[in-house]
PDB file of N, CA and C in Angstrom:
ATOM      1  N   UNK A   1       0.844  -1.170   0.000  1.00  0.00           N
ATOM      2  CA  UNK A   1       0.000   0.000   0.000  1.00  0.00           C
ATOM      3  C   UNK A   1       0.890   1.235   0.000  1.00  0.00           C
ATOM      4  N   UNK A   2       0.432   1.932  -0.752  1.00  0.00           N
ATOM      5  CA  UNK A   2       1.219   3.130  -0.990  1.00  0.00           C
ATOM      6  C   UNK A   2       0.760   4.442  -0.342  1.00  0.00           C
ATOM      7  N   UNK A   3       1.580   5.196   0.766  1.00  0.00           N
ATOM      8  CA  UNK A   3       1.053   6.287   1.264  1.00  0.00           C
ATOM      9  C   UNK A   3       1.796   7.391   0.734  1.00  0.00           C
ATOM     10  N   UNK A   4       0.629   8.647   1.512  1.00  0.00           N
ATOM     11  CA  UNK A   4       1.157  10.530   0.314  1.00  0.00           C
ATOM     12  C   UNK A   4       2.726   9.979   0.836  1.00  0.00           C
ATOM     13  N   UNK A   5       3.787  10.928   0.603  1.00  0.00           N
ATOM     14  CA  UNK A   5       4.917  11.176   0.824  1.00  0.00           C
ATOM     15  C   UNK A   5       4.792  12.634   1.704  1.00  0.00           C
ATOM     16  N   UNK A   6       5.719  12.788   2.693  1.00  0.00           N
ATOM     17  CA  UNK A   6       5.256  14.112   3.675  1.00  0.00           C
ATOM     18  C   UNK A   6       5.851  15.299   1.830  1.00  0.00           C
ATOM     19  N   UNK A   7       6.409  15.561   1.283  1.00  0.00           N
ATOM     20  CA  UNK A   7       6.572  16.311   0.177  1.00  0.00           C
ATOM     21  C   UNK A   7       5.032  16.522  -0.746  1.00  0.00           C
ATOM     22  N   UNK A   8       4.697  15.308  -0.865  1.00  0.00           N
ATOM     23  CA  UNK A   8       3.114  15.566  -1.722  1.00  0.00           C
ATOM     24  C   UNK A   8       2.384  16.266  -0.885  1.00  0.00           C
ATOM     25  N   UNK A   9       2.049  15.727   0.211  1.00  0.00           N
ATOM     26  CA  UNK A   9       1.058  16.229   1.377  1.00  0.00           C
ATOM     27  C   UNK A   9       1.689  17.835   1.846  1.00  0.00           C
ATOM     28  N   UNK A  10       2.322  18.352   2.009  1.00  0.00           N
ATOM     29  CA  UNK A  10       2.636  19.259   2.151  1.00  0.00           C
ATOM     30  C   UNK A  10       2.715  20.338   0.785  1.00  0.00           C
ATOM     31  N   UNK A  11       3.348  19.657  -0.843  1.00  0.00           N
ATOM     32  CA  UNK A  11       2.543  20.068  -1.768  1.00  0.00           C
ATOM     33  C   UNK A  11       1.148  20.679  -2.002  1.00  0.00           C
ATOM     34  N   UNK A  12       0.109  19.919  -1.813  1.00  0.00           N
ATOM     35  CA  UNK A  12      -1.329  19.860  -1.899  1.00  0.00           C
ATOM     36  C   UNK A  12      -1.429  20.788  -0.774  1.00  0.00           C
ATOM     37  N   UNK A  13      -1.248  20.908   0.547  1.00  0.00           N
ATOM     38  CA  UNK A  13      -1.747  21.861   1.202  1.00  0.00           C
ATOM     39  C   UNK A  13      -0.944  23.640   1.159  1.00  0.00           C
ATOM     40  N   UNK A  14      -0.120  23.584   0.097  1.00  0.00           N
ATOM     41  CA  UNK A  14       0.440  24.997  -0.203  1.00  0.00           C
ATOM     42  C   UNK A  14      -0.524  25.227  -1.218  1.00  0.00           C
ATOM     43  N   UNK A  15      -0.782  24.561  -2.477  1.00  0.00           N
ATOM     44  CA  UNK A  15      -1.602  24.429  -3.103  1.00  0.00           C
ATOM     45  C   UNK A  15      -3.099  25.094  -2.940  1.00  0.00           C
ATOM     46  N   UNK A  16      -3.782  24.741  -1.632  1.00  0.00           N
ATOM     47  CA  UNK A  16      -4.877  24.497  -1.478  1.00  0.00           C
ATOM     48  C   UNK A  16      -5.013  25.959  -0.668  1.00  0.00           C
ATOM     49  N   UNK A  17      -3.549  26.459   0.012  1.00  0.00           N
ATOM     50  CA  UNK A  17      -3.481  27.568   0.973  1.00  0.00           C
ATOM     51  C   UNK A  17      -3.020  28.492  -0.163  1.00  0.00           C
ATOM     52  N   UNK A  18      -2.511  28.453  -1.378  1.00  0.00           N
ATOM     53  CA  UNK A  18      -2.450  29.531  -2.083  1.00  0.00           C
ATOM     54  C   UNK A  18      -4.102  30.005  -2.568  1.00  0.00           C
ATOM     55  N   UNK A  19      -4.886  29.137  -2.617  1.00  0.00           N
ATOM     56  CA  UNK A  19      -6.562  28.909  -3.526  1.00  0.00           C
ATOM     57  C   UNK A  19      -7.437  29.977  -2.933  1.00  0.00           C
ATOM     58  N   UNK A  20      -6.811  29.079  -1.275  1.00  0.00           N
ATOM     59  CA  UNK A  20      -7.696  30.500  -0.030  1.00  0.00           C
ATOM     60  C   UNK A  20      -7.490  31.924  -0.007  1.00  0.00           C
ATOM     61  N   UNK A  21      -5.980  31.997  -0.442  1.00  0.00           N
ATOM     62  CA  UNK A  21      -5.245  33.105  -0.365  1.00  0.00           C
ATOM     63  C   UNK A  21      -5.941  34.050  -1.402  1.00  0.00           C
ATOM     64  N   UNK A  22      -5.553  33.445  -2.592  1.00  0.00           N
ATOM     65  CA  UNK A  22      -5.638  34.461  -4.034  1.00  0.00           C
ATOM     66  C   UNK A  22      -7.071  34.464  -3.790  1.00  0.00           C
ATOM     67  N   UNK A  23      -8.161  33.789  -4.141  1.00  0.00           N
ATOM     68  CA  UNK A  23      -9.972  33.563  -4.417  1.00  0.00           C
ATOM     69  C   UNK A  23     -10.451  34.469  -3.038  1.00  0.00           C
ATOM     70  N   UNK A  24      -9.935  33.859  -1.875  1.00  0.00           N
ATOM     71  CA  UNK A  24     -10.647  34.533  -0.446  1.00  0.00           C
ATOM     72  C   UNK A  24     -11.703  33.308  -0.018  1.00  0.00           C
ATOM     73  N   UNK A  25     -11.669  32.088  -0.626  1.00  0.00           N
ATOM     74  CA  UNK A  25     -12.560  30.908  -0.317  1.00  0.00           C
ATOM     75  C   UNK A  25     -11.949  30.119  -0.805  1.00  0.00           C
ATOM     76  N   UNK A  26     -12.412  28.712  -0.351  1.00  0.00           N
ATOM     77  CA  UNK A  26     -11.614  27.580  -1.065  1.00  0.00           C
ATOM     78  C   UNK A  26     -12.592  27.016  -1.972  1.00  0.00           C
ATOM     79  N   UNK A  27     -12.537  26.955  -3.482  1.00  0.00           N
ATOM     80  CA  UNK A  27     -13.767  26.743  -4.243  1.00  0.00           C
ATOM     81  C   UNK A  27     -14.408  25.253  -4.098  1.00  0.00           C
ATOM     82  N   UNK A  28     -15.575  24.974  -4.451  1.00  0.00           N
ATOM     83  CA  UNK A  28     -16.448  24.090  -4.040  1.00  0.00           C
ATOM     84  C   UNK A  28     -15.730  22.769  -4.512  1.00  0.00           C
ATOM     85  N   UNK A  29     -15.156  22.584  -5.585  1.00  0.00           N
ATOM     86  CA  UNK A  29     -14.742  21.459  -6.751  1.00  0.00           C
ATOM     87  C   UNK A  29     -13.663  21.099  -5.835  1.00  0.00           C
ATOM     88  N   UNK A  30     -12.030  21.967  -4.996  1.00  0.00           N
ATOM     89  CA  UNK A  30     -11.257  21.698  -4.545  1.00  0.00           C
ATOM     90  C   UNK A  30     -11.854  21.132  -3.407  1.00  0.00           C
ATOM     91  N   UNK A  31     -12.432  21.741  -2.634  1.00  0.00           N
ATOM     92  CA  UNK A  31     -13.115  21.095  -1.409  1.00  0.00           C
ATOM     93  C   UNK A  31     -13.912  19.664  -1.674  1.00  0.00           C
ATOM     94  N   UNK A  32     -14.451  19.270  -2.519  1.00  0.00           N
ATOM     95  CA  UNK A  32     -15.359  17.817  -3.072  1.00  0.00           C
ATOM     96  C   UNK A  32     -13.797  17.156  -3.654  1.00  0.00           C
ATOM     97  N   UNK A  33     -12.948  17.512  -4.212  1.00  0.00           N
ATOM     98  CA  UNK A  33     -11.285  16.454  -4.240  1.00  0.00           C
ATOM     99  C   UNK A  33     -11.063  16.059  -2.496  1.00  0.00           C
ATOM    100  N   UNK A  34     -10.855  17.703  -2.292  1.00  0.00           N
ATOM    101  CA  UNK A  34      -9.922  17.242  -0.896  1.00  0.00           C
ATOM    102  C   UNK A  34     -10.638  15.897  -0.085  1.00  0.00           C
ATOM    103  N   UNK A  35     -12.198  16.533   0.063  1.00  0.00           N
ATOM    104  CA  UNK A  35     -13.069  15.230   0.557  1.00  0.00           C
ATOM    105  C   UNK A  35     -12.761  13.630  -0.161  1.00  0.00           C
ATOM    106  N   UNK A  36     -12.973  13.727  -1.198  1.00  0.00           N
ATOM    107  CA  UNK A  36     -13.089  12.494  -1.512  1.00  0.00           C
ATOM    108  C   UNK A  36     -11.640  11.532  -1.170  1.00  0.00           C
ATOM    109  N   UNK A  37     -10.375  12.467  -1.450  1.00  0.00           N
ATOM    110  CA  UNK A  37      -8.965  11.772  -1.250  1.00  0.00           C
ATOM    111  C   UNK A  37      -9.390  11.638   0.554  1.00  0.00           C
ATOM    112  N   UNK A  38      -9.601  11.953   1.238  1.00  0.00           N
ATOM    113  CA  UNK A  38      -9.477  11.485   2.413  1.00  0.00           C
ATOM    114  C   UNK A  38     -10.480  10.207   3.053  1.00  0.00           C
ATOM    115  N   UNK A  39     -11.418  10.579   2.075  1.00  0.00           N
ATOM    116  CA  UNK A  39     -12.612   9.253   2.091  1.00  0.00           C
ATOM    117  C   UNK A  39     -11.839   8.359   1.606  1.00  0.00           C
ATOM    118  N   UNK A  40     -11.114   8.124   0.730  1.00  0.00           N
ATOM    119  CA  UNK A  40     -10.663   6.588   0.421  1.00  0.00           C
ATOM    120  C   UNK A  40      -9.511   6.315   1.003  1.00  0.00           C
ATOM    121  N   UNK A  41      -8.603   7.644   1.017  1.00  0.00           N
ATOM    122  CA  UNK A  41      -7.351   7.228   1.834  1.00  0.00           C
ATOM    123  C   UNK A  41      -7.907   6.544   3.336  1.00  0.00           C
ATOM    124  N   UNK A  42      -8.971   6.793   4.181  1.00  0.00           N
ATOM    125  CA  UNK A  42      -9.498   6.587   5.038  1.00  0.00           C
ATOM    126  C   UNK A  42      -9.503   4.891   5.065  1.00  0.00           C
ATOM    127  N   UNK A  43     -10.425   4.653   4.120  1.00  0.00           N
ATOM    128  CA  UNK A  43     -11.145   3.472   3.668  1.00  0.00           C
ATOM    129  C   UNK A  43     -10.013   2.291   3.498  1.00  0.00           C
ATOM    130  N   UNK A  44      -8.986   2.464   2.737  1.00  0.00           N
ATOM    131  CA  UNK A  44      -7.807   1.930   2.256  1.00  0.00           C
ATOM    132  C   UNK A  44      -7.215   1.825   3.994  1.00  0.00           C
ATOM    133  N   UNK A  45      -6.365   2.745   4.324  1.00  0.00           N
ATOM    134  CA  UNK A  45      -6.396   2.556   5.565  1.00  0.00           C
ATOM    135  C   UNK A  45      -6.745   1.665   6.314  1.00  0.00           C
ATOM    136  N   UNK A  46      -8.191   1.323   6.726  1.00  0.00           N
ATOM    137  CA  UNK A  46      -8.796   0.749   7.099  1.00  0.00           C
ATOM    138  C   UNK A  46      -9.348  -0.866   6.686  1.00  0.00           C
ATOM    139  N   UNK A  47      -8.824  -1.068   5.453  1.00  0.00           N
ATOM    140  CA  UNK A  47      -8.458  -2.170   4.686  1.00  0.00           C
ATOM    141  C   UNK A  47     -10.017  -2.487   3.973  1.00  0.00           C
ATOM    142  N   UNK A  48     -10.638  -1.499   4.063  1.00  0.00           N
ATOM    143  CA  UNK A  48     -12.392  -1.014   3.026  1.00  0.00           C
ATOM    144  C   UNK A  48     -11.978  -1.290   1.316  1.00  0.00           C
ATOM    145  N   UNK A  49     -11.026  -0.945   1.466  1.00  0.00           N
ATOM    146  CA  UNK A  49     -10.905  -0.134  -0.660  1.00  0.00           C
ATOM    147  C   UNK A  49      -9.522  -0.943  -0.275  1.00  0.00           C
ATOM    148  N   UNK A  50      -9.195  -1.885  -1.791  1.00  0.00           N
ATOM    149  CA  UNK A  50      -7.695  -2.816  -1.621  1.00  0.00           C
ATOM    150  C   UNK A  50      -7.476  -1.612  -3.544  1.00  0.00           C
ATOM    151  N   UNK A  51      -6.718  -0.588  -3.497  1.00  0.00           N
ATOM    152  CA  UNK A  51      -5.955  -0.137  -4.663  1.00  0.00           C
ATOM    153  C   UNK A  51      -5.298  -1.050  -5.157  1.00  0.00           C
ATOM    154  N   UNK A  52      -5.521  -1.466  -7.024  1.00  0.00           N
ATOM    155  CA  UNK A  52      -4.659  -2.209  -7.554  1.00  0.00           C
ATOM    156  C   UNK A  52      -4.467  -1.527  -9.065  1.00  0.00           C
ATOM    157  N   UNK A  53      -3.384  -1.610  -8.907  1.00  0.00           N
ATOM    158  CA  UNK A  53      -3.168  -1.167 -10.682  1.00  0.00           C
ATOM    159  C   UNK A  53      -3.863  -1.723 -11.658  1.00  0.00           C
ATOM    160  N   UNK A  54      -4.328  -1.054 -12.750  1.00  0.00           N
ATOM    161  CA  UNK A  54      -5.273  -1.536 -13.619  1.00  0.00           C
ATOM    162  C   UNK A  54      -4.154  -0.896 -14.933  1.00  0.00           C
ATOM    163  N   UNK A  55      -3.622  -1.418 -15.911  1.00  0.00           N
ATOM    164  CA  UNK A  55      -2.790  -1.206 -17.406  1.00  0.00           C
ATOM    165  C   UNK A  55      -3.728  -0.495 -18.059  1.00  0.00           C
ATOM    166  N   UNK A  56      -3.183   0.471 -18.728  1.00  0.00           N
ATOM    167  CA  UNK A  56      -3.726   0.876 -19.554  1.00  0.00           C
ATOM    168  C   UNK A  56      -4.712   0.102 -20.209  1.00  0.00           C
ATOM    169  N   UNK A  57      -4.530  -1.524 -21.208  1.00  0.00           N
ATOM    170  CA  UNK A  57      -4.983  -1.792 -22.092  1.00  0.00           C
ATOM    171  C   UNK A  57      -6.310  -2.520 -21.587  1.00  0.00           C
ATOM    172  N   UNK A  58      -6.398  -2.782 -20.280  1.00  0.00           N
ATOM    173  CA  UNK A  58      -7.634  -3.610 -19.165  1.00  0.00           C
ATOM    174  C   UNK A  58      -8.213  -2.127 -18.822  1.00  0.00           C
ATOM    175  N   UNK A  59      -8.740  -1.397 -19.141  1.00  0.00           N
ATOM    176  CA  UNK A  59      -9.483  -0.230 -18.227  1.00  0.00           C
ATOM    177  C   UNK A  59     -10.454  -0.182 -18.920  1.00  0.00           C
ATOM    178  N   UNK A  60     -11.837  -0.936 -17.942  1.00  0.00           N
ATOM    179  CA  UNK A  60     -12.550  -1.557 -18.971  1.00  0.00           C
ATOM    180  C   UNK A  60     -13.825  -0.379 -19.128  1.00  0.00           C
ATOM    181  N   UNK A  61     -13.771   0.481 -18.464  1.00  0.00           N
ATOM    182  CA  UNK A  61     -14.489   2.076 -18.300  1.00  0.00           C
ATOM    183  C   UNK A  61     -14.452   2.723 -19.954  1.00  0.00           C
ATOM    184  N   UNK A  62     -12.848   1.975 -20.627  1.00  0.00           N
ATOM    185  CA  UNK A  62     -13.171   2.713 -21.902  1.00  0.00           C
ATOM    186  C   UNK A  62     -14.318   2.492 -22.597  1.00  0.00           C
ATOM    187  N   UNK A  63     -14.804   1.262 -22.605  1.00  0.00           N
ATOM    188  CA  UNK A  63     -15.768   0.671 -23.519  1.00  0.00           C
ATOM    189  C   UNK A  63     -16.861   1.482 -23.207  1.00  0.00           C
ATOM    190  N   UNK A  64     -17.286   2.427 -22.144  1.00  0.00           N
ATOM    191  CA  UNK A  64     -18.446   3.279 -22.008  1.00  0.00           C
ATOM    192  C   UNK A  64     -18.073   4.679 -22.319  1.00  0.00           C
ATOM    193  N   UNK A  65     -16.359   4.854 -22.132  1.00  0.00           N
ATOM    194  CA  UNK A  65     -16.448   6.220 -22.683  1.00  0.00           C
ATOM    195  C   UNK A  65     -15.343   6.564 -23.611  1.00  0.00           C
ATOM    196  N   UNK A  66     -15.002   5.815 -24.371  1.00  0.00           N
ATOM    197  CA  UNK A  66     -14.287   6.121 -25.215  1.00  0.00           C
ATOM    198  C   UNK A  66     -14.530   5.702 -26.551  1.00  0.00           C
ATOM    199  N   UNK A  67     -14.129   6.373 -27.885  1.00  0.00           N
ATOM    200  CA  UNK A  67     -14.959   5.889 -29.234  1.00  0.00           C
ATOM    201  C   UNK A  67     -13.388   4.518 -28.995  1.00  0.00           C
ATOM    202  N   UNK A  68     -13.785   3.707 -29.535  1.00  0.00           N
ATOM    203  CA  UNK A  68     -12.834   2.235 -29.853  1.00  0.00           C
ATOM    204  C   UNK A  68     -13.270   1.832 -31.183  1.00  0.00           C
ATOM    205  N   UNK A  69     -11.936   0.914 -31.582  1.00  0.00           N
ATOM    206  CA  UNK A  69     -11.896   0.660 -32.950  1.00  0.00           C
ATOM    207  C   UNK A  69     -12.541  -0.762 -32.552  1.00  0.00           C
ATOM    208  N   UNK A  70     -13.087  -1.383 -33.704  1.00  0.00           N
ATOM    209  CA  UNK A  70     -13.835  -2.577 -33.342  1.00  0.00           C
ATOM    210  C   UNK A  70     -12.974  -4.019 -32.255  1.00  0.00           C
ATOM    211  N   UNK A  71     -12.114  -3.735 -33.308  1.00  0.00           N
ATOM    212  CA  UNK A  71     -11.417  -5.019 -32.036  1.00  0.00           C
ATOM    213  C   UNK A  71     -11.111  -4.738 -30.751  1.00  0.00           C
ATOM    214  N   UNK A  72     -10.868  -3.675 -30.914  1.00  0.00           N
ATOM    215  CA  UNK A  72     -10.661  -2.942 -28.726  1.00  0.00           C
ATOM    216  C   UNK A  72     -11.793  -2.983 -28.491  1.00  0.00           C
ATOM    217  N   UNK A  73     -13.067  -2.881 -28.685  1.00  0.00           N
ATOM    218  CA  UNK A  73     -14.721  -2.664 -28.066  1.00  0.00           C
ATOM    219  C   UNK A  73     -14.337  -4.351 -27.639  1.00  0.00           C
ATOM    220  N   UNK A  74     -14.519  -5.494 -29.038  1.00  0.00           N
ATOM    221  CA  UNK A  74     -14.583  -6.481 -28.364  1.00  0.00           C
ATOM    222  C   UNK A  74     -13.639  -7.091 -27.521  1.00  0.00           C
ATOM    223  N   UNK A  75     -12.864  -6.928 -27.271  1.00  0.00           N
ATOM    224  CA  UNK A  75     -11.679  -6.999 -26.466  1.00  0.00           C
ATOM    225  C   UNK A  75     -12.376  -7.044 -25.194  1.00  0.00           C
ATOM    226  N   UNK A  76     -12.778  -5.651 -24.607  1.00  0.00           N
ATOM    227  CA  UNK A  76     -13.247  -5.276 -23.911  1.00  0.00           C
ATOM    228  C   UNK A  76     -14.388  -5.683 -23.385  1.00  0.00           C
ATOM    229  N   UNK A  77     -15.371  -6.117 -24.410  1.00  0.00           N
ATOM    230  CA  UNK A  77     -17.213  -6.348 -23.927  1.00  0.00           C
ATOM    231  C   UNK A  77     -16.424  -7.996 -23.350  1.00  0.00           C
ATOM    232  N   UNK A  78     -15.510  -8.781 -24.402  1.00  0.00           N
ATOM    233  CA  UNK A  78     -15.278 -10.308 -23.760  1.00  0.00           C
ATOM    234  C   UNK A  78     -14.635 -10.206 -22.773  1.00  0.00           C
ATOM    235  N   UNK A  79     -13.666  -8.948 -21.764  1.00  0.00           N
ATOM    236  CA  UNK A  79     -13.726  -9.273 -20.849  1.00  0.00           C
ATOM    237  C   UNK A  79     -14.773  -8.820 -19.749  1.00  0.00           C
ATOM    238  N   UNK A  80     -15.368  -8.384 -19.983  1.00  0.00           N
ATOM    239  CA  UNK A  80     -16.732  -8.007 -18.968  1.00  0.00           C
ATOM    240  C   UNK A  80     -17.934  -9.130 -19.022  1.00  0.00           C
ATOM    241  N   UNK A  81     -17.261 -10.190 -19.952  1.00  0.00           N
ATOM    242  CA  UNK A  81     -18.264 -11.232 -19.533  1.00  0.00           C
ATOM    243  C   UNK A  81     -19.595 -10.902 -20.505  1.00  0.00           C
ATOM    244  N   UNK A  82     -19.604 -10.253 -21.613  1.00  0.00           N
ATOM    245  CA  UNK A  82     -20.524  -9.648 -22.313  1.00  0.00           C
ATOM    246  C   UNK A  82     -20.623 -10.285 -23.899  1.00  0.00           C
ATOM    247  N   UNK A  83     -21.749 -10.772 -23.966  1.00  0.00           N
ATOM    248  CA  UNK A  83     -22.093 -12.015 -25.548  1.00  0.00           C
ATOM    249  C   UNK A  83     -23.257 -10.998 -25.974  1.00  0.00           C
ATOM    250  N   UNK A  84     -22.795 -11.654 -27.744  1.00  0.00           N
ATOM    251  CA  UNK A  84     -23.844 -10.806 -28.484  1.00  0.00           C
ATOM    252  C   UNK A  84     -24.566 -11.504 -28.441  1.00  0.00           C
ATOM    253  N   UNK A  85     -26.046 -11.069 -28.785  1.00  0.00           N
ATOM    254  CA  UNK A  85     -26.758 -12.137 -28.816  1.00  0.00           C
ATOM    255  C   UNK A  85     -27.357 -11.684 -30.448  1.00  0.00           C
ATOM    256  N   UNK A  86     -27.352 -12.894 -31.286  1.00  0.00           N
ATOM    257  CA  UNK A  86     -28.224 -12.180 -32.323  1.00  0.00           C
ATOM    258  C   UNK A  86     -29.621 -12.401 -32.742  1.00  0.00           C
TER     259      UNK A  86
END
């Protein structure tokens, strides 16, 4: 399991303290990141969420959002367990 590095974490919160600084608020979108990284870092933590690398060529999310050339779609639908039916 891989944790921030004190350099990232201290990154992100200069980051987040320049946002307050310049704007005068911390905008809604940064605040719904910051939340969510601590919800899973939480979770993970806690052994909830197991992070595993997924390759580029297995990310099977493309098949809903990405245009694919025919043989990558089926690539993809056969590994999701997905038959044509005709």
């Amino acid at each position: 399991m891989m944790k921030a590095s004190k350099q990232h974490t201290n990154s992100k919160t200069q980051i987040i303290s320049k946002l307050i600084f310049k704007l005068g608020f911390l905008p809604t979108r940064a605040k719904h990141i910051e939340i969510n990284h601590h919800f899973v870092r939480d979770h993970v933590q806690k052994g909830i969420i197991d992070l595993q690398f997924i390759s580029t060529n297995e990310q099977l999310s493309d098949i809903f959002t990405e245009p694919l050339v025919e043989e990558r779609f089926h690539y993809l639908r056969e590994l999701l367990g997905m038959i044509l039916i005709e």
